[in-house]
N, C-alpha and C. Protein backbone atom coordinates (compact mmCIF):
# COMPACT_ATOMS: atom_id res chain seq x y z
N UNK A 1 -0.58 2.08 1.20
CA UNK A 1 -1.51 3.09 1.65
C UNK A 1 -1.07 3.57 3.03
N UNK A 2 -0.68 5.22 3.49
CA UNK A 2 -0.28 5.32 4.39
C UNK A 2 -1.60 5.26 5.51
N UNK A 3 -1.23 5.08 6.40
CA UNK A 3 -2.08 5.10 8.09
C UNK A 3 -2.40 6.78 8.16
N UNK A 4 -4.27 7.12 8.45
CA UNK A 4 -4.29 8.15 8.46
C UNK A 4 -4.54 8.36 9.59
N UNK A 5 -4.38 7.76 10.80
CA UNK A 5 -4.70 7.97 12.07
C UNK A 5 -3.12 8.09 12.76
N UNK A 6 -1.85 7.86 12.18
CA UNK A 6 -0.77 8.48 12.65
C UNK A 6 -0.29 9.67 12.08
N UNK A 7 0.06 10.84 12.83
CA UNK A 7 0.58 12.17 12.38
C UNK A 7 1.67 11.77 11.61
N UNK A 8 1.75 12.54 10.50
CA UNK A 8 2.95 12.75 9.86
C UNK A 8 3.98 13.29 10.53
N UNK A 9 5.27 13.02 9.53
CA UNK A 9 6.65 13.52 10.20
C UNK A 9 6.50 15.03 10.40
N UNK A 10 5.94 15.82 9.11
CA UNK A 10 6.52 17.30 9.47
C UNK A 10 5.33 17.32 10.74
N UNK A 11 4.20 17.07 11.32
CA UNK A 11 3.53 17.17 12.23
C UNK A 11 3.74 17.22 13.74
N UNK A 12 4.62 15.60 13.30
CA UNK A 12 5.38 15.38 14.81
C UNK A 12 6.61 16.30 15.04
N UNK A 13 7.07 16.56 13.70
CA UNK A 13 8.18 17.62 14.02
C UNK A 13 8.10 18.82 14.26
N UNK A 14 7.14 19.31 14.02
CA UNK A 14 6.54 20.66 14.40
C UNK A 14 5.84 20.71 15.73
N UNK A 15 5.07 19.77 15.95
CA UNK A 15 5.07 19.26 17.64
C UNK A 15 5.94 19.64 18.48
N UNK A 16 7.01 18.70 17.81
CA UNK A 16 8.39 18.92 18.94
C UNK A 16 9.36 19.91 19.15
N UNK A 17 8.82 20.67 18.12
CA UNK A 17 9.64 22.22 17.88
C UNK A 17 8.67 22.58 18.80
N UNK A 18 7.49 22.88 18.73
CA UNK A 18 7.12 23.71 19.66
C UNK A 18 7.27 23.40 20.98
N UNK A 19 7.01 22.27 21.47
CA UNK A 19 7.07 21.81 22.67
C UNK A 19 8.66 22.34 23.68
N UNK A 20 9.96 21.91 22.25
CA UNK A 20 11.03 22.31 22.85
C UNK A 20 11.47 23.61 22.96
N UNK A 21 10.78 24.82 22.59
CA UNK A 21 10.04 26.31 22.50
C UNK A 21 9.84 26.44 23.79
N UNK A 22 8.73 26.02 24.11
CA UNK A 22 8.19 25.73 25.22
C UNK A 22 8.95 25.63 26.30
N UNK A 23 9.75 24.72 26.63
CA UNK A 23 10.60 24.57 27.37
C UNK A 23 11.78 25.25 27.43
N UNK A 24 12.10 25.62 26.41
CA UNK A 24 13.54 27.01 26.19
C UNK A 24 12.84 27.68 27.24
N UNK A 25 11.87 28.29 26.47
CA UNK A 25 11.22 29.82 27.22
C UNK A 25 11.07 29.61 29.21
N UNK A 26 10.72 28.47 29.06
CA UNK A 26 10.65 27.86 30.74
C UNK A 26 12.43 28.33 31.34
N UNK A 27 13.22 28.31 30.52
CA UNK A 27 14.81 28.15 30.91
C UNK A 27 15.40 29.11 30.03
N UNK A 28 15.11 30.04 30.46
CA UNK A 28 15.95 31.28 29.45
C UNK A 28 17.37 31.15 29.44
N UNK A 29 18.10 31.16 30.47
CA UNK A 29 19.92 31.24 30.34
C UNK A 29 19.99 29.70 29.68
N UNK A 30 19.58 28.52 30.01
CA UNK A 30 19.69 26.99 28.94
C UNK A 30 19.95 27.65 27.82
N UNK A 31 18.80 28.85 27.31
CA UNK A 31 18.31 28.82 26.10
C UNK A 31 19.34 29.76 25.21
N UNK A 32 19.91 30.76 25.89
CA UNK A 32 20.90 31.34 26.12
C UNK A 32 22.12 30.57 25.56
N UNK A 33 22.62 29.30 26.44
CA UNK A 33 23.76 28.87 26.09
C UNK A 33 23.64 27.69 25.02
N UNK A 34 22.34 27.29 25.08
CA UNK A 34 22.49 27.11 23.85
C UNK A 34 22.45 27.66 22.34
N UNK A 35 22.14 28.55 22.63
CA UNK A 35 22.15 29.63 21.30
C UNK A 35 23.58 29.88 20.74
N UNK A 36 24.74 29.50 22.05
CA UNK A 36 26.05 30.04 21.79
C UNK A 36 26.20 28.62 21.61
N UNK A 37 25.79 27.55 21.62
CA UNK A 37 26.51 26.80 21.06
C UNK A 37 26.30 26.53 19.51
N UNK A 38 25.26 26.72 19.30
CA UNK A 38 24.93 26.81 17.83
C UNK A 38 25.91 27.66 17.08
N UNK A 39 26.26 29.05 17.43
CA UNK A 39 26.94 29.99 16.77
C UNK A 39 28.12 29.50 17.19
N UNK A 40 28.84 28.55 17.74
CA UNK A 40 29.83 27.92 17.85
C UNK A 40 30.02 26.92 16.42
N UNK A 41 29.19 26.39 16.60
CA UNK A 41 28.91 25.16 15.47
C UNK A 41 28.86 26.27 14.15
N UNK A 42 28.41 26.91 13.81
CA UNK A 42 28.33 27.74 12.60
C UNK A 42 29.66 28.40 12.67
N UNK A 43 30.48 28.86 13.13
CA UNK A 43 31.55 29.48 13.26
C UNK A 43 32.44 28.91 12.51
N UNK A 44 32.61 29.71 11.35
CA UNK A 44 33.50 28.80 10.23
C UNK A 44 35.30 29.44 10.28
N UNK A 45 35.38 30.69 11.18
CA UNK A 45 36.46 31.70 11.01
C UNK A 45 37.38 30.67 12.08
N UNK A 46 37.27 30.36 12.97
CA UNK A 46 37.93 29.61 14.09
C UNK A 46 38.32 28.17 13.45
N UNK A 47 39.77 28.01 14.29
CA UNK A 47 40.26 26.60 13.67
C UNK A 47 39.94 25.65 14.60
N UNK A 48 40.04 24.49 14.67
CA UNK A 48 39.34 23.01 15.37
C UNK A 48 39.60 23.05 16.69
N UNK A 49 40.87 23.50 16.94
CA UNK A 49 41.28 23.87 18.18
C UNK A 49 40.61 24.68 19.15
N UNK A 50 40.40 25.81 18.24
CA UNK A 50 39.90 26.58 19.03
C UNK A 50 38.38 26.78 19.20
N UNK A 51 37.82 25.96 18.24
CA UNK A 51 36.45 25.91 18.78
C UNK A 51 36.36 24.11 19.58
N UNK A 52 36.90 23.56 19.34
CA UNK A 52 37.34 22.33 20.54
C UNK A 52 37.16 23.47 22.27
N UNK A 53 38.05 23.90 21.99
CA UNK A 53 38.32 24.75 23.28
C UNK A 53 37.03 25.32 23.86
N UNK A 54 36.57 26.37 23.13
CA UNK A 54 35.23 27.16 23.12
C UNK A 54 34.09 26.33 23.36
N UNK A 55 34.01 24.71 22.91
CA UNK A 55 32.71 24.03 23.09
C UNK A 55 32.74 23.31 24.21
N UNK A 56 34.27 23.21 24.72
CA UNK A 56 34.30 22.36 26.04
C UNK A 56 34.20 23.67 27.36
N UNK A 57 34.39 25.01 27.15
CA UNK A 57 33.98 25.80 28.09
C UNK A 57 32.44 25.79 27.76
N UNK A 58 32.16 26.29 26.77
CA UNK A 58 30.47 26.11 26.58
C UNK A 58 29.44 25.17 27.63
N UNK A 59 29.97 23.90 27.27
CA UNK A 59 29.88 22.75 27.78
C UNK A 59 29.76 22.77 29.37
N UNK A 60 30.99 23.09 29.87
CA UNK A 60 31.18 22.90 31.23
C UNK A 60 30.01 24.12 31.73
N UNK A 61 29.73 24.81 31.43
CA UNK A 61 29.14 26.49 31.91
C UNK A 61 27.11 25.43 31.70
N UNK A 62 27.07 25.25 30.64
CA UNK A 62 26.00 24.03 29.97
C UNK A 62 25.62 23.56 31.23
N UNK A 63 26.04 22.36 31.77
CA UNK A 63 26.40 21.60 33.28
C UNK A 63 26.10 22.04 34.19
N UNK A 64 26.45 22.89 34.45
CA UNK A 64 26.46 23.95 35.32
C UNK A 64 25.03 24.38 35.74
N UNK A 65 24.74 24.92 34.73
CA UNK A 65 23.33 25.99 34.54
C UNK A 65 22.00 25.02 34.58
N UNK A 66 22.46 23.77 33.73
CA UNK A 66 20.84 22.76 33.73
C UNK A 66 20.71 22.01 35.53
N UNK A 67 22.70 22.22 35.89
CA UNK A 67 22.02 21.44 37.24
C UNK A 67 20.99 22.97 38.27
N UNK A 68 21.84 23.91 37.97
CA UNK A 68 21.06 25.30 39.20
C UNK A 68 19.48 25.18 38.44
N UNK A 69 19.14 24.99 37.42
CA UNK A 69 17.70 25.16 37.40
C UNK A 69 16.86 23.79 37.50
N UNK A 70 17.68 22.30 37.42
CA UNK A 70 17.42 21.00 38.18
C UNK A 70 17.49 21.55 39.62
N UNK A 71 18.37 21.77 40.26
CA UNK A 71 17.66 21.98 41.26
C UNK A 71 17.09 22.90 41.79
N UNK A 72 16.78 24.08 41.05
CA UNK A 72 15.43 25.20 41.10
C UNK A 72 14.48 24.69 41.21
N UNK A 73 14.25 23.80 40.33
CA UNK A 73 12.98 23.33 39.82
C UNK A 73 12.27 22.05 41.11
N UNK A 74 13.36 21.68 41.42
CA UNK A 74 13.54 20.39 42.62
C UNK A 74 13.15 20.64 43.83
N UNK A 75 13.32 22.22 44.23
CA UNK A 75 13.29 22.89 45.71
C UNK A 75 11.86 23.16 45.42
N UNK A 76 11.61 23.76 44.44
CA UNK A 76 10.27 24.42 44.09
C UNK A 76 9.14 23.62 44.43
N UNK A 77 9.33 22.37 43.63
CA UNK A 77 8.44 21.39 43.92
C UNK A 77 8.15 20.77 44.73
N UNK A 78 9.22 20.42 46.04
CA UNK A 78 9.31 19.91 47.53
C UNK A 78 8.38 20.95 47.85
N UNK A 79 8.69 22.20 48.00
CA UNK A 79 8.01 23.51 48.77
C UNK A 79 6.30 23.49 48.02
N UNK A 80 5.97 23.21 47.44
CA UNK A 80 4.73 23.03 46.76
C UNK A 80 4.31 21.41 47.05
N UNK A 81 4.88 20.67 47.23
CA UNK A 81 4.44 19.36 47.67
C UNK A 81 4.12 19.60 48.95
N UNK A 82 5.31 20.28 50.13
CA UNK A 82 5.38 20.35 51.70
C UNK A 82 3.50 21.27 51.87
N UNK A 83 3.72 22.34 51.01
CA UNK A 83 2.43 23.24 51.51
C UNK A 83 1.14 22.73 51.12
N UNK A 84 1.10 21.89 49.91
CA UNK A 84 0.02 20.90 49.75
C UNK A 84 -0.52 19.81 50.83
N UNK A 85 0.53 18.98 51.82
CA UNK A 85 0.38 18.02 52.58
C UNK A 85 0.22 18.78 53.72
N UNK A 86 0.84 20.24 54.22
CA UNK A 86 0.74 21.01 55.27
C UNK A 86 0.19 21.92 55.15
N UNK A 87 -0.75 22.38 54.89
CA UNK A 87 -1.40 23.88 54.23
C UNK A 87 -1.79 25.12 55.70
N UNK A 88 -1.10 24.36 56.80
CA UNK A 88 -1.51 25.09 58.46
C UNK A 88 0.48 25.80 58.24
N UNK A 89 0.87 25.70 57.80
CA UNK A 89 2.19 25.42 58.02
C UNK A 89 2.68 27.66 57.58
N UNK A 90 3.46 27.60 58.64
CA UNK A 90 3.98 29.04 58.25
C UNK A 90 5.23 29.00 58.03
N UNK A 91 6.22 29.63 57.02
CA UNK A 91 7.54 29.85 56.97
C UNK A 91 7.82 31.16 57.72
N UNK A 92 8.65 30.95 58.47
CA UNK A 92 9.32 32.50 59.06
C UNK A 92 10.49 32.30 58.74
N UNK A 93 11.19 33.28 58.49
CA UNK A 93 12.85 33.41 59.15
C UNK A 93 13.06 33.71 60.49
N UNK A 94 14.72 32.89 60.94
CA UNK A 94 14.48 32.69 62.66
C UNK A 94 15.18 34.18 62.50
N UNK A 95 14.64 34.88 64.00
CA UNK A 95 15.30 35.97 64.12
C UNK A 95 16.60 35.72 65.01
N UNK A 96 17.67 37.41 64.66
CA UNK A 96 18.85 37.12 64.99
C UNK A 96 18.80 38.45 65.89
């Protein structure tokens, strides 16, 4: 007799589709390169080599992009922590 107080698979999996939706849309260019990696992976015209090649630039560009919005996301939140604990606090730029 299954447990009716745990969600089913397609439940949890549909959960996690949306959730990871969710988070694409939070990261559009992520969402972006990963889209090209998929059409990498489907790419049946290209030989091993050359999508070897294509997934390790993919890849490196990948790296790249999750660290600039790690640390988007990193600055953002210091600056929202700082104005929470300092809320008297003004940003200027110094003049030149």
């Amino acid at each position: 007799m299954a447990n009716s107080s745990r969600p089913s698979k397609s439940s949890q999996s549909t959960a996690q589709n949306k959730r990871l939706l969710q988070r694409l849309e939070r990261h559009p260019e992520l969402a972006r390169q990963l889209e090209a990696i998929l059409d990498t992976a489907e790419n049946t015209d290209a030989t091993a080599d050359e999508i070897e090649q294509l997934l390790a630039k993919q890849l490196r560009k990948l790296g790249s992009t999750t660290m600039e919005c790690w640390g988007s996301d990193t600055e953002e939140a210091a600056a929202q922590q700082f104005n929470e604990e300092n809320p008297g606090a003004h940003y200027r730029k110094k003049k030149r």
